[in-house]
Protein backbone atom coordinates (compact mmCIF):
# COMPACT_ATOMS: atom_id res chain seq x y z
CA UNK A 1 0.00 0.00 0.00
CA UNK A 2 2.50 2.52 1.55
CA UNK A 3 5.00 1.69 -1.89
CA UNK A 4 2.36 2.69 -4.26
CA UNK A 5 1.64 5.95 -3.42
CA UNK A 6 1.85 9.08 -5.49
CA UNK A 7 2.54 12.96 -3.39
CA UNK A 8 1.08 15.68 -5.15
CA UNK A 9 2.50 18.71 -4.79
CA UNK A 10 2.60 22.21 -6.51
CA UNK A 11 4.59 24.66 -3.64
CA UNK A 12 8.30 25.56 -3.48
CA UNK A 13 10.79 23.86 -0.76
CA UNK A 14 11.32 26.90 1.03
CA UNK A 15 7.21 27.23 2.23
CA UNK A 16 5.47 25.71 4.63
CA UNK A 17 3.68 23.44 2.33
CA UNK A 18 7.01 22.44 0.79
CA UNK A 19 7.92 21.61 3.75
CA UNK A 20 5.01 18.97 4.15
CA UNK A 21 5.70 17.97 0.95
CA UNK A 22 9.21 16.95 1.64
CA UNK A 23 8.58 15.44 5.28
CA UNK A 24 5.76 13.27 3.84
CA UNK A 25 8.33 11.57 0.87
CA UNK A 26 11.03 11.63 3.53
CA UNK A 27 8.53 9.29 5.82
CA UNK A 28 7.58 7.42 2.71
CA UNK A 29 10.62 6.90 0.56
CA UNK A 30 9.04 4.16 -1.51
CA UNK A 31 6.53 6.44 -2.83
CA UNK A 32 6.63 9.15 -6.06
CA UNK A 33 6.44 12.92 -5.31
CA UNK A 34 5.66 14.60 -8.25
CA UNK A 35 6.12 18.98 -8.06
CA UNK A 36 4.06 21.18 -10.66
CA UNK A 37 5.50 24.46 -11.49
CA UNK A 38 1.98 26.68 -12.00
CA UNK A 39 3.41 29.75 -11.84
CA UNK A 40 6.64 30.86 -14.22
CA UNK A 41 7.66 33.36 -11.74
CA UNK A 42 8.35 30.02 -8.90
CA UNK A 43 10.50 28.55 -11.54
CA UNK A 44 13.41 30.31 -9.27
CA UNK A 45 13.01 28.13 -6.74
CA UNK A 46 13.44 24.50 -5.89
CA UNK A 47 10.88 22.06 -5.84
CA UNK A 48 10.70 18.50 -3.93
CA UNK A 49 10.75 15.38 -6.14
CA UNK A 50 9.75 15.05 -10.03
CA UNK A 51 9.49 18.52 -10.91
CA UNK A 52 7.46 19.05 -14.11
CA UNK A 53 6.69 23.32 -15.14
CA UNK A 54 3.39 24.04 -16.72
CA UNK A 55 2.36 26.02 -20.26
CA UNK A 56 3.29 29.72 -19.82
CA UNK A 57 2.07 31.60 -23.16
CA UNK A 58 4.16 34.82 -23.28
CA UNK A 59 1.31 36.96 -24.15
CA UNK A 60 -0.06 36.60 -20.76
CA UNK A 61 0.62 37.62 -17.41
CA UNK A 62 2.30 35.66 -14.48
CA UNK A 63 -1.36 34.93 -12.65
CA UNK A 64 -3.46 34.36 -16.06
CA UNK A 65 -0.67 31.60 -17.05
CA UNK A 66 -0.79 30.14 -13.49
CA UNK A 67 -4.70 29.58 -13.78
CA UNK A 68 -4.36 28.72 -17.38
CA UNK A 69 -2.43 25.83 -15.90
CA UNK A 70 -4.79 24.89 -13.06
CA UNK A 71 -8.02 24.95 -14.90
CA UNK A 72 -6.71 23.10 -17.79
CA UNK A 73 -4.21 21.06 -15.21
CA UNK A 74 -4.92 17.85 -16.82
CA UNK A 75 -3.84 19.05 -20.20
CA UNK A 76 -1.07 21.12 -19.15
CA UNK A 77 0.39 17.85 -17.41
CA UNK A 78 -0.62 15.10 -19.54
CA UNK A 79 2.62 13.05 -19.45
CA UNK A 80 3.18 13.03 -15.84
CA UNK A 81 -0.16 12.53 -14.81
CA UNK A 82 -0.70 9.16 -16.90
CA UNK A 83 1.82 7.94 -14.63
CA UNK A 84 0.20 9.30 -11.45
CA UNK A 85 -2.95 7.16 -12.48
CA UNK A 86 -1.52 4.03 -12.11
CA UNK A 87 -1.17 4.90 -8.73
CA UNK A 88 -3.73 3.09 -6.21
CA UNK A 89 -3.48 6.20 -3.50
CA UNK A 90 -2.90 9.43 -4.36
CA UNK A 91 -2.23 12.17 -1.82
CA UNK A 92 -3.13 15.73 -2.85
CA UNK A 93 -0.72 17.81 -0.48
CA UNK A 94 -2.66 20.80 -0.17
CA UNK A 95 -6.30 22.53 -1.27
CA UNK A 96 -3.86 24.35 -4.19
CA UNK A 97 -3.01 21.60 -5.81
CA UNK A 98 -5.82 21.12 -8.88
CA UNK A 99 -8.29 18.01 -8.39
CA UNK A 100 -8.84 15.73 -10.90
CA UNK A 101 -10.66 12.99 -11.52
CA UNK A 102 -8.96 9.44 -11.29
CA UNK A 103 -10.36 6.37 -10.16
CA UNK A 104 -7.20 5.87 -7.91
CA UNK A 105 -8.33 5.58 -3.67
CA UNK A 106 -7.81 9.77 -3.20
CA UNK A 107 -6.85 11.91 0.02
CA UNK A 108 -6.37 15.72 0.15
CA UNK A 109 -4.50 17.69 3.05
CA UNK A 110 -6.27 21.06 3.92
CA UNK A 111 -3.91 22.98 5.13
CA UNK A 112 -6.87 26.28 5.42
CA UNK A 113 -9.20 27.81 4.25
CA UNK A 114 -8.09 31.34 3.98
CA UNK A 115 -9.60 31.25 -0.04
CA UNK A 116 -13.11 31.70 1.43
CA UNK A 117 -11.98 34.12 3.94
CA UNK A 118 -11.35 38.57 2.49
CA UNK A 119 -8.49 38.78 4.61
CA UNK A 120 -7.04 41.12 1.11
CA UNK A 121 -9.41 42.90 -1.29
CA UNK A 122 -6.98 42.74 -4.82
CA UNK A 123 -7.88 41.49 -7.84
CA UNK A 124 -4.92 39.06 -7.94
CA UNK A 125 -6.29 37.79 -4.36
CA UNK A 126 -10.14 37.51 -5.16
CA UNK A 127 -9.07 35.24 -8.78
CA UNK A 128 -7.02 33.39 -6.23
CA UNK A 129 -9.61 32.52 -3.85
CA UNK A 130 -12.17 32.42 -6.52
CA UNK A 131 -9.59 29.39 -7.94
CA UNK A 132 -8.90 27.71 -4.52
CA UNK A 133 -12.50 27.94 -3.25
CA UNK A 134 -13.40 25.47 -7.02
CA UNK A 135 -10.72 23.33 -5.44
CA UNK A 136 -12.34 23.25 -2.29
CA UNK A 137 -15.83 22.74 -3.38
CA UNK A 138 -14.39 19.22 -4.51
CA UNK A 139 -12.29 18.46 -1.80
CA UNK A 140 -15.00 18.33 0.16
CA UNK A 141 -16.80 15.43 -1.24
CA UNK A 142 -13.39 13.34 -0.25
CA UNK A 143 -14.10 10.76 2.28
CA UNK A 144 -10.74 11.34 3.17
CA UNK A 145 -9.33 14.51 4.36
CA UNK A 146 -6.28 15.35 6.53
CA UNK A 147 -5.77 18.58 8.29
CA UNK A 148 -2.79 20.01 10.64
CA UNK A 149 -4.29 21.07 13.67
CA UNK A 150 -8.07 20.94 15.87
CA UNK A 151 -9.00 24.82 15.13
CA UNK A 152 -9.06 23.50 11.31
CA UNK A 153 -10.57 20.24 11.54
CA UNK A 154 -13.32 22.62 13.44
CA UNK A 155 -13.41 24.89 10.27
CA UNK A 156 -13.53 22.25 8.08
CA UNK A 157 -16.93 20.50 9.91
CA UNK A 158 -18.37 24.32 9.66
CA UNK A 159 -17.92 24.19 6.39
CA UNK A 160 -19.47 21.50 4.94
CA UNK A 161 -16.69 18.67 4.74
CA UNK A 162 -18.46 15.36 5.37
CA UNK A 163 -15.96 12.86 5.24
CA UNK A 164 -13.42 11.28 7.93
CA UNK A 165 -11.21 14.11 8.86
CA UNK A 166 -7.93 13.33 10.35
CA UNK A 167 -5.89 15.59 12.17
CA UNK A 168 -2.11 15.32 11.75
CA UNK A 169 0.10 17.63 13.14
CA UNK A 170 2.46 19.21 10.71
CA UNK A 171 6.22 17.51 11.43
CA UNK A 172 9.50 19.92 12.23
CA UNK A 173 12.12 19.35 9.82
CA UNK A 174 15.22 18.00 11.70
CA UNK A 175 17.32 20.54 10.10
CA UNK A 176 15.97 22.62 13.62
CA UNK A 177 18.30 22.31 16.38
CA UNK A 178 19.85 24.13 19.04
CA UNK A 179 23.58 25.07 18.02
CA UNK A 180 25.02 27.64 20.93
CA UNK A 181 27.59 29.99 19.58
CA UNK A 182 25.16 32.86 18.99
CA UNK A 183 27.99 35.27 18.71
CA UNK A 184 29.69 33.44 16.27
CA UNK A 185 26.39 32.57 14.17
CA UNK A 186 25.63 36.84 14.26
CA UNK A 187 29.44 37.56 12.64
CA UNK A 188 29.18 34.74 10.37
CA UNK A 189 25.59 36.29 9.14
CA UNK A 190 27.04 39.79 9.87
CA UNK A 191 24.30 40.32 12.54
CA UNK A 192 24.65 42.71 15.14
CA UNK A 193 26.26 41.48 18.02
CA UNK A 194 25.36 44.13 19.98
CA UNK A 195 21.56 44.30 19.74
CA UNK A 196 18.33 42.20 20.79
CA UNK A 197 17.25 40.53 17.72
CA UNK A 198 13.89 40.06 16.54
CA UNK A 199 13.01 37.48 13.89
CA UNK A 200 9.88 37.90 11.98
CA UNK A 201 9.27 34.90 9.11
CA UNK A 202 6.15 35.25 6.87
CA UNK A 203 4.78 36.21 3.70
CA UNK A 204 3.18 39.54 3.37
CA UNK A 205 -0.81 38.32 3.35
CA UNK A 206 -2.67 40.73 5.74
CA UNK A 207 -3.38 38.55 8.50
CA UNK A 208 -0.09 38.28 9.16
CA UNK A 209 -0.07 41.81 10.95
CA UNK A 210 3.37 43.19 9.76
CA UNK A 211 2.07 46.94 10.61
CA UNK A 212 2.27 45.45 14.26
CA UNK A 213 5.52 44.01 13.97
CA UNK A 214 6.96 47.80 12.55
CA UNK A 215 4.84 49.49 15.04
CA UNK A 216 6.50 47.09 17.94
CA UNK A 217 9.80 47.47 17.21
CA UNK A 218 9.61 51.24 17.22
CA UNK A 219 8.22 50.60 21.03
CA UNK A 220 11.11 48.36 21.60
CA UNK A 221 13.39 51.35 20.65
CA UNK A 222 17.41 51.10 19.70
CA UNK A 223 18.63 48.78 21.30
CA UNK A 224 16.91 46.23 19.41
CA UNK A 225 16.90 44.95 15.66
CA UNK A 226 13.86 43.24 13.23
CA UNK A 227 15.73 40.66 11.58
CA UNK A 228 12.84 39.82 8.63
CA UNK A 229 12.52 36.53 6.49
CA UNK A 230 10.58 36.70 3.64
CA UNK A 231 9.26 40.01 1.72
CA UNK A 232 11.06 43.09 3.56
CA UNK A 233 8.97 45.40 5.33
CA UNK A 234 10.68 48.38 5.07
CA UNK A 235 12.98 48.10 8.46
CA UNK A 236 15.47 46.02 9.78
CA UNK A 237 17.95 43.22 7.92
CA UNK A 238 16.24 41.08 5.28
CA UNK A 239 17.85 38.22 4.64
CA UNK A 240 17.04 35.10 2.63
CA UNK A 241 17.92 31.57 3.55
CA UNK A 242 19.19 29.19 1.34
CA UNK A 243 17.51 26.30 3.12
CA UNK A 244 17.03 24.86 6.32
CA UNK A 245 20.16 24.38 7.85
CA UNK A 246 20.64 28.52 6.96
CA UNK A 247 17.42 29.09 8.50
CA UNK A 248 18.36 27.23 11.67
CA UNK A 249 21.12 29.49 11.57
CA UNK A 250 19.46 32.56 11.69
CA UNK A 251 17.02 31.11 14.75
CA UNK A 252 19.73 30.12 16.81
CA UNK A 253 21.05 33.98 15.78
CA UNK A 254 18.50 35.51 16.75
CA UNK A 255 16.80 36.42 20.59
CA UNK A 256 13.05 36.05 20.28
CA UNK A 257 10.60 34.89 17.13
CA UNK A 258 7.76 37.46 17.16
CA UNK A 259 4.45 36.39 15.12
CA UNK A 260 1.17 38.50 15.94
CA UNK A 261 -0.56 36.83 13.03
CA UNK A 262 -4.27 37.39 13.13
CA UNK A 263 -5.22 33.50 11.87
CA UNK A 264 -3.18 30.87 10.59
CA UNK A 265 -3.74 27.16 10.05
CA UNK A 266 -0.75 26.03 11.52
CA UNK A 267 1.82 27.99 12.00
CA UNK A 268 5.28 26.57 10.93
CA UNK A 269 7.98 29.24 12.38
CA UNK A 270 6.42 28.48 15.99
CA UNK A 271 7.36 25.29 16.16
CA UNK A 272 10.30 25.51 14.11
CA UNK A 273 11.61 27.81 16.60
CA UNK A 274 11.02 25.52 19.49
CA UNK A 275 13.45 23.01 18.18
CA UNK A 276 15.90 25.10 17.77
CA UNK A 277 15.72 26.51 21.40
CA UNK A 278 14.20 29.95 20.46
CA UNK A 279 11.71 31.86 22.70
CA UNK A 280 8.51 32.73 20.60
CA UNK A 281 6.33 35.55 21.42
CA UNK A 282 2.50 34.76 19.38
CA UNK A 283 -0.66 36.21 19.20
CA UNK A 284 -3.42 35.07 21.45
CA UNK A 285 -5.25 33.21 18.83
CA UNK A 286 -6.99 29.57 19.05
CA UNK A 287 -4.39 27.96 16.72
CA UNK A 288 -1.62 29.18 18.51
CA UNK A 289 -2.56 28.09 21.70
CA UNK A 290 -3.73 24.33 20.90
CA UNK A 291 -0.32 24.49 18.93
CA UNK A 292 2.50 26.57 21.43
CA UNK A 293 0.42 25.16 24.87
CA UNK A 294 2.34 27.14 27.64
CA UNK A 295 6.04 27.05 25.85
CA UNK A 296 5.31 30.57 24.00
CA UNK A 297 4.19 33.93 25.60
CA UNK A 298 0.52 34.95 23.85
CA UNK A 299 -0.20 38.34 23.88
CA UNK A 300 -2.47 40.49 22.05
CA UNK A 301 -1.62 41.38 18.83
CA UNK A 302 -0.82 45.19 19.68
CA UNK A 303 2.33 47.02 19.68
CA UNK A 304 2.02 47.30 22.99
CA UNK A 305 1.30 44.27 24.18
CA UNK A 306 3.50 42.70 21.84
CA UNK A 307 6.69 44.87 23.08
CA UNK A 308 6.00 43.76 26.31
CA UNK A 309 6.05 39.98 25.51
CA UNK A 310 9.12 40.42 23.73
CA UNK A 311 11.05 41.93 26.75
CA UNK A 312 9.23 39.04 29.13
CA UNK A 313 10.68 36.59 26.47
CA UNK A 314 13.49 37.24 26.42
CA UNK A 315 13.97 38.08 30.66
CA UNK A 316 12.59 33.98 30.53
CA UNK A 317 14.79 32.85 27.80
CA UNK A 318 16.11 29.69 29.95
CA UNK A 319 12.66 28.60 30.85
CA UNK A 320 11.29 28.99 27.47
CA UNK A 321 13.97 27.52 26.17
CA UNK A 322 13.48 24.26 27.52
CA UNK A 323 9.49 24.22 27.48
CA UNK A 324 9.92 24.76 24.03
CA UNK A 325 11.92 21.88 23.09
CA UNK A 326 9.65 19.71 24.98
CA UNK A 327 7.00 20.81 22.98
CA UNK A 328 8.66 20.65 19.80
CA UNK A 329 8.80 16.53 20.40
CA UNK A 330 5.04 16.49 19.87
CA UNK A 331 5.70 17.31 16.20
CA UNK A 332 8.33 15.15 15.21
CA UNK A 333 9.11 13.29 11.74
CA UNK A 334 8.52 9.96 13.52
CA UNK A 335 4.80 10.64 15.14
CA UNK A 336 3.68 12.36 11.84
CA UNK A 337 5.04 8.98 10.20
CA UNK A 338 2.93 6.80 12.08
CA UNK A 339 -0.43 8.99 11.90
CA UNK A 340 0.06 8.73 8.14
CA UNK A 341 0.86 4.82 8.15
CA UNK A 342 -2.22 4.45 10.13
CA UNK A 343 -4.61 6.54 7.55
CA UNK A 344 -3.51 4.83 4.66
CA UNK A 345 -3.76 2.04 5.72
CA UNK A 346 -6.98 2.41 6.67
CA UNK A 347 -8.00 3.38 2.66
């Protein structure tokens, strides 16, 4: 069962669904991961697996060739997805990958549901969600569905998803560690050694509350730094990873995570930063509770409140430090391994 098994996937390495993507065929090496390249832009990064790019007409733009490829995604990957049919299970990693119809026993991760949700009023963001929502309206006839933590299996029910749905924590690469030598990690990164540093990882999306993460460090004042990965904001270092072991790095570098999002499904840099021994200051949100129990300080996501977490993070850096690690075992590679063996087998 477990050796014929096909990973769908359409996300870069470097993202949290990448990251799934990755952990999954890591727990499953016997099985075929197979990467579609939607958009031409993502063609600059890497992608997991059996990586196979998608028709990109030059007269249109990035986003019109990127749904050009998902509504017509059985067309635009004919090859490829013969061989995926053969398949008895195939695993659709996230509600962004395009469903089609195969006879094959199917099961789709929901990762969130953020499509149905105006969290950004663009037009590149309402054809988005307008694309992902189709997806969705599918994925919820699956009998099968796996999701990453309790607030979205409680979404899910809400709305309208009939079938067994399993929740599966995310896993934590192992590439997150603790590694000690923060001064040398800051020179080697030319960090300032002489400065609290915050880290901030996300993409720009609106509910993840940058404004408050700008607005907090100005309350923090000088004698602390925003170290940002992903999009710069405007303030502080930007710096982009190469891959994990870099971004374990730049943890370990840093003082305190700060991440005031305003929802998430998950929440990947939380946990990533408890394995590798770094205090995490989060917004008082459901997900981030059920996921950070009592290892992260939750605050209000306010400047002010914020700022204040931050300075009683780092004050309880020891104790965090260790509560954190504990709580980084309950994701691990090895219990995400067996949650999966058990669901498919049960197919």
């Amino acid at each position: 069962m477990f050796t014929d098994l096909a990973i769908l996937n359409v996300s870069p390495a470097p993202t949290g669904f990448g990251r799934y993507a990755i952990q999954l065929a890591s727990a499953f090496p016997e099985a075929r991961l197979y990467s579609f390249i939607l958009f031409r832009r993502d063609e600059q990064y890497t992608f997991p697996g059996n990586v196979f790019r998608g028709v990109y007409p030059l007269k249109y733009s990035q986003y019109s060739g990127a749904l050009l490829n998902t509504l017509f995604f059985p067309l635009s990957f004919r090859k490829p997805l013969r061989e995926v049919r053969r398949f008895n299970v195939i695993h659709f990693l996230s509600q962004e990958v395009p469903p089609f119809e195969v006879d094959s026993e199917k099961i789709v991760t929901v990762h969130d549901l953020f499509a149905l949700e105006q969290w950004e009023d663009s037009f590149y963001r309402r054809a988005y969600n307008r694309v992902v929502a189709r997806h969705l309206s599918h994925y919820r006839k699956y009998e099968h569905v796996i999701t990453v933590s309790e607030h979205m299996k409680r979404k899910l029910l809400e709305n309208g998803f009939g079938g067994k749905i399993h929740r599966v924590y995310s896993p934590v690469s192992p590439s997150f560690s603790p590694l000690g030598n923060k001064e040398e990690l800051r020179r080697r990164l030319s960090l300032p050694e002489d400065k609290k540093l915050v880290l901030s990882i996300s993409t720009r999306h609106a509910r993840k509350n940058l404004k408050t993460v700008l607005e907090t460090m100005e309350k923090l004042g000088s004698s602390y730094e925003l170290i940002r990965v992903g999009e710069h904001i405007g303030k502080g270092i930007a710096l982009k990873p190469a891959d994990d072991r870099e971004l374990n790095a730049i943890y370990n570098a840093c003082d305190v995570l700060l991440i005031p999002s305003l929802d998430e499904g998950f929440g990947y840099p939380v946990v990533e930063a408890f394995a590798a021994g770094l205090p995490v200051v989060a917004s008082d949100i459901e997900v981030f509770r059920e996921v950070a129990g009592d290892a992260a300080v939750l605050v209000e996501p306010s400047a002010e409140a914020c700022s204040r977490g931050v300075r009683e993070a780092i004050a309880a850096e020891g104790e965090l430090k260790l509560k954190g690690l504990a709580r980084a075992r309950l994701f691990s590679g090895d219990s995400f391994s067996e949650e999966m063996k058990r669901i498919y087998s049960s197919l």
